[in-house]
Protein backbone atom coordinates (compact mmCIF):
# COMPACT_ATOMS: atom_id res chain seq x y z
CA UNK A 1 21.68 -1.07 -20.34
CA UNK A 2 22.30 -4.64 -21.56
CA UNK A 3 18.74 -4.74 -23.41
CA UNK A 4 19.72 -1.27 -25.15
CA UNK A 5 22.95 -1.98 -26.40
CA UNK A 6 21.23 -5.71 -27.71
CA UNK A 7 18.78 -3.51 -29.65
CA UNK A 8 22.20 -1.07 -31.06
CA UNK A 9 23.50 -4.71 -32.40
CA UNK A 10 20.24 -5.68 -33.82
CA UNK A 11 20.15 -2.35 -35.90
CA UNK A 12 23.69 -2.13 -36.75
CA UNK A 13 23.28 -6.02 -37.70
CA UNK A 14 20.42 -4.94 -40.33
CA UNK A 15 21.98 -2.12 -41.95
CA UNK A 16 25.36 -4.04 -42.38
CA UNK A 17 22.44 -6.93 -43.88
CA UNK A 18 21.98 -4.20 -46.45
CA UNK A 19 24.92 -2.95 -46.80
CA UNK A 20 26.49 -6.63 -47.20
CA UNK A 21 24.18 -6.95 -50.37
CA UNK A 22 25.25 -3.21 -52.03
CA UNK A 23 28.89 -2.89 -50.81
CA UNK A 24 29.39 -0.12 -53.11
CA UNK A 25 27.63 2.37 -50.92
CA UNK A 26 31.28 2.42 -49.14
CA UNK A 27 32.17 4.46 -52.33
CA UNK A 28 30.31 7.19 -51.43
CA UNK A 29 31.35 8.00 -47.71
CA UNK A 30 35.62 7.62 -49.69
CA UNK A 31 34.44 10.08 -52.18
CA UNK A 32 32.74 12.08 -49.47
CA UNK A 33 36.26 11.90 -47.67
CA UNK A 34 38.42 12.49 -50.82
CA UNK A 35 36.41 15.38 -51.93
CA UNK A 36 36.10 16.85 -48.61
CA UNK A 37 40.15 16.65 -47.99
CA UNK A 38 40.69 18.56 -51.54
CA UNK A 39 38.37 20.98 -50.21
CA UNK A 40 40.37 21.68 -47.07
CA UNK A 41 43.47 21.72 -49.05
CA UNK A 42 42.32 24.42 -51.60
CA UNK A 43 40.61 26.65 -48.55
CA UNK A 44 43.43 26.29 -46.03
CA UNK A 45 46.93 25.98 -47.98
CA UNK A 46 46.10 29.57 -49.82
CA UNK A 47 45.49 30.88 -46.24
CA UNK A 48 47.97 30.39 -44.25
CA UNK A 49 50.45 31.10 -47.34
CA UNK A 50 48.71 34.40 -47.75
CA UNK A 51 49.05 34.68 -43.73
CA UNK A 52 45.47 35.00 -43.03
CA UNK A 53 45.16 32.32 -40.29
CA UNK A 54 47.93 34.13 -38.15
CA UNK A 55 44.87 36.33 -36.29
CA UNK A 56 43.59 32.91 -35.27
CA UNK A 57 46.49 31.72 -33.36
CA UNK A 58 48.01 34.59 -31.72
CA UNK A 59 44.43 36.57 -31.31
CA UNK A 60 41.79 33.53 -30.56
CA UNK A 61 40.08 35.25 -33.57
CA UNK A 62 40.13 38.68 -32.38
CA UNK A 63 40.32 41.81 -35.14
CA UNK A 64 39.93 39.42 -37.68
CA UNK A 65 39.08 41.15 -41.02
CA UNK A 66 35.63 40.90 -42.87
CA UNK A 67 37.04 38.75 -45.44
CA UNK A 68 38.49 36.05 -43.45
CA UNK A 69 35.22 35.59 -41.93
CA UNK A 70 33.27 35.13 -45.72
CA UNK A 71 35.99 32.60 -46.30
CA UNK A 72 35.44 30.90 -42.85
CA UNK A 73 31.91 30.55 -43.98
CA UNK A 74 32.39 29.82 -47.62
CA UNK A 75 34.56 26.94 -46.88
CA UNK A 76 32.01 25.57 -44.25
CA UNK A 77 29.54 26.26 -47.13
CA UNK A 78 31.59 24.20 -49.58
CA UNK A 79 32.50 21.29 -46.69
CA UNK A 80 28.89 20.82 -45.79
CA UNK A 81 27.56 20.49 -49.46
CA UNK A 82 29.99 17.88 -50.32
CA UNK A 83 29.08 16.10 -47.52
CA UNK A 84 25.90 16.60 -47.75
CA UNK A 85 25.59 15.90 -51.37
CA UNK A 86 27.58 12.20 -50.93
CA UNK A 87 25.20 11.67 -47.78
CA UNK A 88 22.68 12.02 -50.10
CA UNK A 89 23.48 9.45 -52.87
CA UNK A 90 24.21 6.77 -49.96
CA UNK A 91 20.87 7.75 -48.57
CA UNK A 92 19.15 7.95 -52.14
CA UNK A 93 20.88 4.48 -53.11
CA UNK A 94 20.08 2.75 -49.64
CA UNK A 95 16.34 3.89 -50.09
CA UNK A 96 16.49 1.91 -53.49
CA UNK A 97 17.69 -1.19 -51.30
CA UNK A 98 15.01 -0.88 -49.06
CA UNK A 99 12.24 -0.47 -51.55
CA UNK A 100 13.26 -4.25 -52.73
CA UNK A 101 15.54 -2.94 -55.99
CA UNK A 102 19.15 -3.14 -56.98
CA UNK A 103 20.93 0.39 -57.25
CA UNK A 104 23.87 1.57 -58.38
CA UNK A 105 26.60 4.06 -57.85
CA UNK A 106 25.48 6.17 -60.52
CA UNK A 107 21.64 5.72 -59.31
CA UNK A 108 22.82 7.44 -55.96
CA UNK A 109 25.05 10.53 -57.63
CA UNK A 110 22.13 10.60 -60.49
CA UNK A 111 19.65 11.08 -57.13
CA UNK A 112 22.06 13.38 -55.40
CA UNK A 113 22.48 15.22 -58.38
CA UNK A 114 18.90 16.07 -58.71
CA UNK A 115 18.75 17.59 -55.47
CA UNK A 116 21.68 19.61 -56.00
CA UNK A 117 19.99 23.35 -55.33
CA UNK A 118 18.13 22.04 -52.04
CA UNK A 119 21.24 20.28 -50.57
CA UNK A 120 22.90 24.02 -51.49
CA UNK A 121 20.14 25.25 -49.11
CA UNK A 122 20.80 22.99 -46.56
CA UNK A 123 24.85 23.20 -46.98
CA UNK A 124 24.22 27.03 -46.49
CA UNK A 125 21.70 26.65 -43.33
CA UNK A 126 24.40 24.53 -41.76
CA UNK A 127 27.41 26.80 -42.58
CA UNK A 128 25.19 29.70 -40.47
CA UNK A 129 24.61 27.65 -37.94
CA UNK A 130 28.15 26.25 -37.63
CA UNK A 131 29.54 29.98 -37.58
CA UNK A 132 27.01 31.01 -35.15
CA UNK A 133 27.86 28.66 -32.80
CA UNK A 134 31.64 29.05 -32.97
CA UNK A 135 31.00 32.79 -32.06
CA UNK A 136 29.09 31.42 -29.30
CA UNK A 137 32.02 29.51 -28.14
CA UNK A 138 34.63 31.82 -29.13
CA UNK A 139 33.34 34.95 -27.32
CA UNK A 140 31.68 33.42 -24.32
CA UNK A 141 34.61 31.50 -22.35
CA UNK A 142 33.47 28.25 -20.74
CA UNK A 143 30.07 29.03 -20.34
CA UNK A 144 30.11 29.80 -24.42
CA UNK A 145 31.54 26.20 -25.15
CA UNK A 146 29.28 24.52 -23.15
CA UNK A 147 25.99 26.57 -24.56
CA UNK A 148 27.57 25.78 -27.88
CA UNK A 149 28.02 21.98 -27.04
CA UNK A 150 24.03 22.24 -26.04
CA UNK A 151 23.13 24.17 -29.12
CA UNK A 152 25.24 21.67 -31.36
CA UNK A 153 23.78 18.69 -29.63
CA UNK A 154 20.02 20.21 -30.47
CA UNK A 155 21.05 20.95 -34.08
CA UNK A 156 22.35 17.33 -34.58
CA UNK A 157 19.11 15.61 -33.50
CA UNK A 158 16.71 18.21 -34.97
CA UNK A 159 18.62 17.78 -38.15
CA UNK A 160 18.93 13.94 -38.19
CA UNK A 161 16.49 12.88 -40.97
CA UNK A 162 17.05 16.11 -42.96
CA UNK A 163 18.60 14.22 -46.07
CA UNK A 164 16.42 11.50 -45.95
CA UNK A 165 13.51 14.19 -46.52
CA UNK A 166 15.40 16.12 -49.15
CA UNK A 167 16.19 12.81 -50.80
CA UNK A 168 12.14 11.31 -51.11
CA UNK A 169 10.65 14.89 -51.36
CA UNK A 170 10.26 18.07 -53.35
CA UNK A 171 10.73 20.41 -51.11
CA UNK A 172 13.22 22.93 -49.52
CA UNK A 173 15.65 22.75 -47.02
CA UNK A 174 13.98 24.63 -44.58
CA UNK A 175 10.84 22.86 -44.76
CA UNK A 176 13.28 19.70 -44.81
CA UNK A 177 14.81 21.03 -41.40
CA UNK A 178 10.74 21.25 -39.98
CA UNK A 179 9.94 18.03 -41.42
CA UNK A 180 13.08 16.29 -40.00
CA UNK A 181 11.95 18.10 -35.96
CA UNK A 182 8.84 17.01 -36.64
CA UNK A 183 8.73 13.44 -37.31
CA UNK A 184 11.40 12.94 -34.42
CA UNK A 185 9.14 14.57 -32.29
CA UNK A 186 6.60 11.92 -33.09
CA UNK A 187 8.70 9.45 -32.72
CA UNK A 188 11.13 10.72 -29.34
CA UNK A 189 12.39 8.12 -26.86
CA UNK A 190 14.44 8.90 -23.87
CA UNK A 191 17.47 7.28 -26.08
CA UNK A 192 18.15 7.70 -29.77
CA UNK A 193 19.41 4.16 -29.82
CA UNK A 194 19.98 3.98 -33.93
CA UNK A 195 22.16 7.27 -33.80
CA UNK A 196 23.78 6.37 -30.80
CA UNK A 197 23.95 3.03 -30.63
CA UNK A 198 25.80 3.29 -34.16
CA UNK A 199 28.58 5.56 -32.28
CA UNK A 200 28.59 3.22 -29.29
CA UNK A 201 29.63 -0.18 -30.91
CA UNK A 202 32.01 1.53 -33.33
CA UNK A 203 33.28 3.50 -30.80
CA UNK A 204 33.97 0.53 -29.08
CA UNK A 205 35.49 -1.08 -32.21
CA UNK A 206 37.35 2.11 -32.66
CA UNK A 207 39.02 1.31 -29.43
CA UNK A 208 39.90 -1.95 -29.95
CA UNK A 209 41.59 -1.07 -33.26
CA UNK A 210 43.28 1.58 -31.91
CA UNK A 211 44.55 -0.34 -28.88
CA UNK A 212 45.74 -3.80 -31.41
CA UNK A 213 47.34 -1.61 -33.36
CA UNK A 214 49.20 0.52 -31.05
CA UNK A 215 50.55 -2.83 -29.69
CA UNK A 216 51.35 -3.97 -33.00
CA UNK A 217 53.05 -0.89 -34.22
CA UNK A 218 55.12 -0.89 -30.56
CA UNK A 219 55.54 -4.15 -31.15
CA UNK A 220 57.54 -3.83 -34.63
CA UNK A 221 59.36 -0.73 -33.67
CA UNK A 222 61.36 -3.25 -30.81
CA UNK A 223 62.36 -5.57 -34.16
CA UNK A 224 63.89 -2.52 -35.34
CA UNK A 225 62.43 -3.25 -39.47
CA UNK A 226 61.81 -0.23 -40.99
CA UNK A 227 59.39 -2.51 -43.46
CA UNK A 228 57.77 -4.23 -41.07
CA UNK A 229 56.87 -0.94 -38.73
CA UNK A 230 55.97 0.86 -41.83
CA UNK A 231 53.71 -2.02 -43.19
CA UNK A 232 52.29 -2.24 -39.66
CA UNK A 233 51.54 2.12 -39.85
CA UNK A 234 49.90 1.09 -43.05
CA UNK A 235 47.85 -1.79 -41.80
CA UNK A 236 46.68 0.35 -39.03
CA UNK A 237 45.78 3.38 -41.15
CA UNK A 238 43.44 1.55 -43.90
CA UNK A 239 41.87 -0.21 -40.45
CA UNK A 240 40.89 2.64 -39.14
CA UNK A 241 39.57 3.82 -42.51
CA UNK A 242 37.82 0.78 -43.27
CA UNK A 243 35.98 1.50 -40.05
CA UNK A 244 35.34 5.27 -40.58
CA UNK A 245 33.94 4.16 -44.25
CA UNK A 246 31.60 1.49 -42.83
CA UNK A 247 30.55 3.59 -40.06
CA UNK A 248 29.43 6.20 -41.93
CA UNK A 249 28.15 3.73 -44.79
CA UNK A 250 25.75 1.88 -41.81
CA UNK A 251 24.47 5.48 -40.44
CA UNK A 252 23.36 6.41 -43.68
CA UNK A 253 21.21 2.92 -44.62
CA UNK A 254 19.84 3.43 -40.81
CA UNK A 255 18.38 7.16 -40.94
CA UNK A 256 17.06 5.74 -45.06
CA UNK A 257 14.95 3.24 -42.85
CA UNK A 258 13.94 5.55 -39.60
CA UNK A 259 12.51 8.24 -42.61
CA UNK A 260 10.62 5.40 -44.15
CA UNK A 261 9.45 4.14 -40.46
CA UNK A 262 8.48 7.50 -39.22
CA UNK A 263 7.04 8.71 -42.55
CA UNK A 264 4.48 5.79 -42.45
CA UNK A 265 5.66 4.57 -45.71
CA UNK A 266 5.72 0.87 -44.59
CA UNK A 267 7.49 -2.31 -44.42
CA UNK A 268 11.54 -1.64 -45.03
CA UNK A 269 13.75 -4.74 -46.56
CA UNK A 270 16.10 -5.84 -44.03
CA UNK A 271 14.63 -4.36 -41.22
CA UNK A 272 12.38 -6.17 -38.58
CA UNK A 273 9.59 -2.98 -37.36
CA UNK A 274 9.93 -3.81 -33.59
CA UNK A 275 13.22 -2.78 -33.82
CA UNK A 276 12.76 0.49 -35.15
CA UNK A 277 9.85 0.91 -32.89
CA UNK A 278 12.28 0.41 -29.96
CA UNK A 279 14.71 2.62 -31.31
CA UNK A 280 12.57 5.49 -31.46
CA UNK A 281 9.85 5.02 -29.04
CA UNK A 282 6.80 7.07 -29.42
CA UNK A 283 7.19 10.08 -26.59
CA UNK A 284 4.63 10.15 -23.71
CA UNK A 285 2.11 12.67 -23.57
């Protein structure tokens, strides 16, 4: 347990190495945010003014109309490719990094930008699989949210590497989503310790944040200053964003480096090779 989470810290430790030397790659996981907010507001706001959301919360979804469900999947459509599409600059941009160059903001949109009709693809293989499973877990009861859960789990790992692929090759998303299985089938261990280990130690940080600044903000509401408990709220807020940004910053550089270990492409700046080895351990036959 001990020796696993070491090896988490080691990785996390090398990306934020990277990371430290290209801090603007936080820009892209806040734009990723920003954009993905305005999308929300221009989906949802129209909806529930025009009273189409009003099936979901008195009918769990039942006898909705045609139309709500092509703008269920349209806006999962529009979510993913932003996300997708920002992923993909951080991941193009980190892959600069790790080659030994110097990149830019604008190298990582220019990069993301290029792949714009393939990360469509992908955005729209996602948004099918997304609505598929919350039929699944919708229609089925506990048993349907569980399958789901299993299902979702599956999706996550088989699509791990997919934007690293998209972003180094000229190819489609759904030989992206093959090539992605594939090389994490060559390179399976019992524990995905990059992925997880990522969501371990910041989940851990997460915690600790949270639990300072609930303190803090109890804390000021006993002095009674509406300042000081409203600069504390805003303290507390940009911390946990700061954290969200840097997570998501980190798990990009690390699945730029896993592609270029498990694609055989060679040495990666920053990274020592043991470590990925350990991460991803090749599977037993």
């Amino acid at each position: 347990m001990f020796e696993r989470f070491s090896r988490s810290w080691s990785l996390i430790k090398a990306s934020a190495g990277v990371l430290a030397k290209d801090k603007e790659l936080l820009l892209f996981p806040l734009l990723s945010s920003i954009c993905t907010l305005i999308v929300a507001a221009a989906f949802v706001l129209p909806m529930f003014g025009l009273g189409a959301l009003d099936g979901l919360r008195e009918g769990g979804g039942q006898g909705l109309s045609l139309a709500v469900y092509v703008v269920a999947f349209l806006f999962y459509l529009v979510q993913y490719f932003v996300i997708f599409f920002f992923n993909s600059a951080l991941v193009g941009a980190a892959m600069i990094r790790l080659d030994g160059g110097d990149p830019t903001v604008r190298d990582g949109l220019r990069i993301a930008a290029s792949k714009a009709l393939p990360i469509l693809g992908y955005a729209a293989i996602a948004a099918t699989v997304g609505m598929i499973l919350r039929a699944v877990q919708e229609r089925a009861g506990w048993i349907g949210r569980i399958v789901a859960g299993l299902l979702g789990v599956a999706w996550t790992v088989a699509s791990f590497l997919v934007v690293p692929v998209l972003v180094s090759r000229d190819i489609g998303p759904i030989e992206a989503v093959k090539e992605s299985a594939l090389l994490l089938k060559k390179t399976w261990g019992e524990n995905l310790i990059g992925q997880g280990g990522v969501g371990l130690v910041f989940g851990l940080i997460l915690f600790a944040v949270v639990l300072v600044g609930t303190a803090a903000i109890v804390g000021a509401a006993m002095t009674g200053s509406g300042v000081l408990i409203g600069l504390v709220v805003a303290v507390f807020v940009i911390a946990l964003l700061v954290v969200g940004l840097v997570q998501a910053a980190l798990s990009g550089i690390y699945s730029a480096a896993l592609y270029r270990y498990a694609s055989g492409e060679g040495a990666t700046e920053g990274f020592d090779a043991r470590l990925l080895e350990h991460a991803f351990a090749v599977k037993a036959k």
